[in-house]
C-alpha atoms as a PDB file:
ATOM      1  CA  UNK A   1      84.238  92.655  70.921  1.00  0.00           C
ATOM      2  CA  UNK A   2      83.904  88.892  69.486  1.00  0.00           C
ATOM      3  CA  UNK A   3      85.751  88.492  66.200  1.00  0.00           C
ATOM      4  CA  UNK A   4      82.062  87.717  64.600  1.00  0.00           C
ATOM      5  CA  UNK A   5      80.446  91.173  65.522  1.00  0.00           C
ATOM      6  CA  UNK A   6      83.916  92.870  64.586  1.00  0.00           C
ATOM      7  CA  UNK A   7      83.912  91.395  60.877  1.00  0.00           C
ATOM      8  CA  UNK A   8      80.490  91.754  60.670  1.00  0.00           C
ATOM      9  CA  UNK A   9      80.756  95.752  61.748  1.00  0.00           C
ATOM     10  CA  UNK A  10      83.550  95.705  58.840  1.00  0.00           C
ATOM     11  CA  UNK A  11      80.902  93.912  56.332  1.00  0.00           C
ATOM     12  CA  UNK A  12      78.283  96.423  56.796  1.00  0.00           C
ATOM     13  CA  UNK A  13      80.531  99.534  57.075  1.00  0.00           C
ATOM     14  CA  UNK A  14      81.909  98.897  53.377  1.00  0.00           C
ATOM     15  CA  UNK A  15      78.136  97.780  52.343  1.00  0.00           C
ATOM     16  CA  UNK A  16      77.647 101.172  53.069  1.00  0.00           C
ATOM     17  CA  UNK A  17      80.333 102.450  51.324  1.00  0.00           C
ATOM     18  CA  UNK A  18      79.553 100.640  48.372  1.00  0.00           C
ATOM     19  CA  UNK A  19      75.984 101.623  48.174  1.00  0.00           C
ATOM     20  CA  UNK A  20      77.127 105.250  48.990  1.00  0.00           C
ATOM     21  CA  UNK A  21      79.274 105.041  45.898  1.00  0.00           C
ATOM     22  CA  UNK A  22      76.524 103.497  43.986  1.00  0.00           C
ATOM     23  CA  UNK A  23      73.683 106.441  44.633  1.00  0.00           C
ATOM     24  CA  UNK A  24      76.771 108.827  43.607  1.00  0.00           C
ATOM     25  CA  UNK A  25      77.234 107.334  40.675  1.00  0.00           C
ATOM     26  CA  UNK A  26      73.513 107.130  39.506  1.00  0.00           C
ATOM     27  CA  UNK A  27      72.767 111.075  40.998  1.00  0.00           C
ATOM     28  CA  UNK A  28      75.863 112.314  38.998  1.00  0.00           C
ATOM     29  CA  UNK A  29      77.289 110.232  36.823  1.00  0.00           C
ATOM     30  CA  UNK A  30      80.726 110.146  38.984  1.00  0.00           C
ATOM     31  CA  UNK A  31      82.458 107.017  39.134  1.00  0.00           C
ATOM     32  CA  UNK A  32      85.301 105.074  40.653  1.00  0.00           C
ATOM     33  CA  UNK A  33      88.056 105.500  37.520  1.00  0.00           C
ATOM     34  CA  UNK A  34      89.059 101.460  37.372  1.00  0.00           C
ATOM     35  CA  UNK A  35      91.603 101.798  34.284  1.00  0.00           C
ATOM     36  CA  UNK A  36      93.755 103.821  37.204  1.00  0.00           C
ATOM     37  CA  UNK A  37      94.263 100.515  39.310  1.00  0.00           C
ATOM     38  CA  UNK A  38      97.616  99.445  38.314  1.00  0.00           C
ATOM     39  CA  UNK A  39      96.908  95.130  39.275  1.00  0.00           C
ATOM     40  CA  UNK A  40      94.524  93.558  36.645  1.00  0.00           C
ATOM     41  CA  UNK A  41      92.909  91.212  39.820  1.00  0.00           C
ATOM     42  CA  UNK A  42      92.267  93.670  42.947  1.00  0.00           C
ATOM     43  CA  UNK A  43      90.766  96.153  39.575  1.00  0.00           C
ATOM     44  CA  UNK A  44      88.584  92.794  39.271  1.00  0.00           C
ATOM     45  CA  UNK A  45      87.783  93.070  43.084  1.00  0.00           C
ATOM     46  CA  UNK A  46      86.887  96.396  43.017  1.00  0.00           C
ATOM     47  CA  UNK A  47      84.733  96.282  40.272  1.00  0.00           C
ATOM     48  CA  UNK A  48      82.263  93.129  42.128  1.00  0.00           C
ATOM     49  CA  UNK A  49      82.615  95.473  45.122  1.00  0.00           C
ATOM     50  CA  UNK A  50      80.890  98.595  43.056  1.00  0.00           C
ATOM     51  CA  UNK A  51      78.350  95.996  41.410  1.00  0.00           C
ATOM     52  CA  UNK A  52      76.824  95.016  45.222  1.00  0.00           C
ATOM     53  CA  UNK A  53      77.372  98.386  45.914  1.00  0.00           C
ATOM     54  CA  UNK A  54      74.343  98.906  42.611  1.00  0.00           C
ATOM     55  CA  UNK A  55      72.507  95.878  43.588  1.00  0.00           C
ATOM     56  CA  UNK A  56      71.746  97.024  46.863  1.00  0.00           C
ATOM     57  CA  UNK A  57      71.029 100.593  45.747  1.00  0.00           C
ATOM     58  CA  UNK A  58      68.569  99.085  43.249  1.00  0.00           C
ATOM     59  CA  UNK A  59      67.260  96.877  46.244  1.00  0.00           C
ATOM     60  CA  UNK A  60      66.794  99.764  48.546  1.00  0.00           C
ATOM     61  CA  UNK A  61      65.057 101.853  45.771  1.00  0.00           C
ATOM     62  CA  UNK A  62      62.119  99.602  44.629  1.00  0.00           C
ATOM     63  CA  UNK A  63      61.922  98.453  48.335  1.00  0.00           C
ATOM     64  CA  UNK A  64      61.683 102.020  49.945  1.00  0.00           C
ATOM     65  CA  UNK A  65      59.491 103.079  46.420  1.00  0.00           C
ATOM     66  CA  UNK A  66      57.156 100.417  47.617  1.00  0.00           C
ATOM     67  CA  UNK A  67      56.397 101.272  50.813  1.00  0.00           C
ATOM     68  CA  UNK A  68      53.904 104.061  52.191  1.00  0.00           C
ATOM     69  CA  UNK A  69      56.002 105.919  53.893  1.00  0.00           C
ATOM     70  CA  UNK A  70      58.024 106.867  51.212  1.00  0.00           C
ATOM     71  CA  UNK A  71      56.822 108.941  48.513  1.00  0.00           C
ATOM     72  CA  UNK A  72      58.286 110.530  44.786  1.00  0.00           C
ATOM     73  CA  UNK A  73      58.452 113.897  44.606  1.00  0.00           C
ATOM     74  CA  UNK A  74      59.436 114.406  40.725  1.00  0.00           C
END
């Protein structure tokens, strides 16, 4: 596989992640504990990781709560 696709595989893969830890969050409140990473900069990292990770839930939500085909059931 061309190093392109493979870092773009990588790129979505933790989009996913991110966004899967983002609809956790919102569903039940748990979150990635940040005070527990011991180096001030990668806890800086992580933290702009989780916020994409909320933008694109938010993105996905009002996009798919849009659309026909979806529909609220509360």
């Amino acid at each position: 596989m061309p190093l392109f696709g493979r870092l773009f595989h990588y790129a979505f893969d933790l989009m996913l992640i991110s966004t899967l830890l983002a609809g956790i969050e919102r569903n039940t409140g748990l979150t990635v504990a940040l005070e527990k990473v011991p180096n001030k900069e990668f806890r800086r990292v992580v933290k702009e990781y989780l916020e994409v990770g909320q933008f694109t839930y938010d993105f996905l939500v009002v996009t798919l709560g849009r659309s026909s085909r979806f529909k609220r059931i509360r």
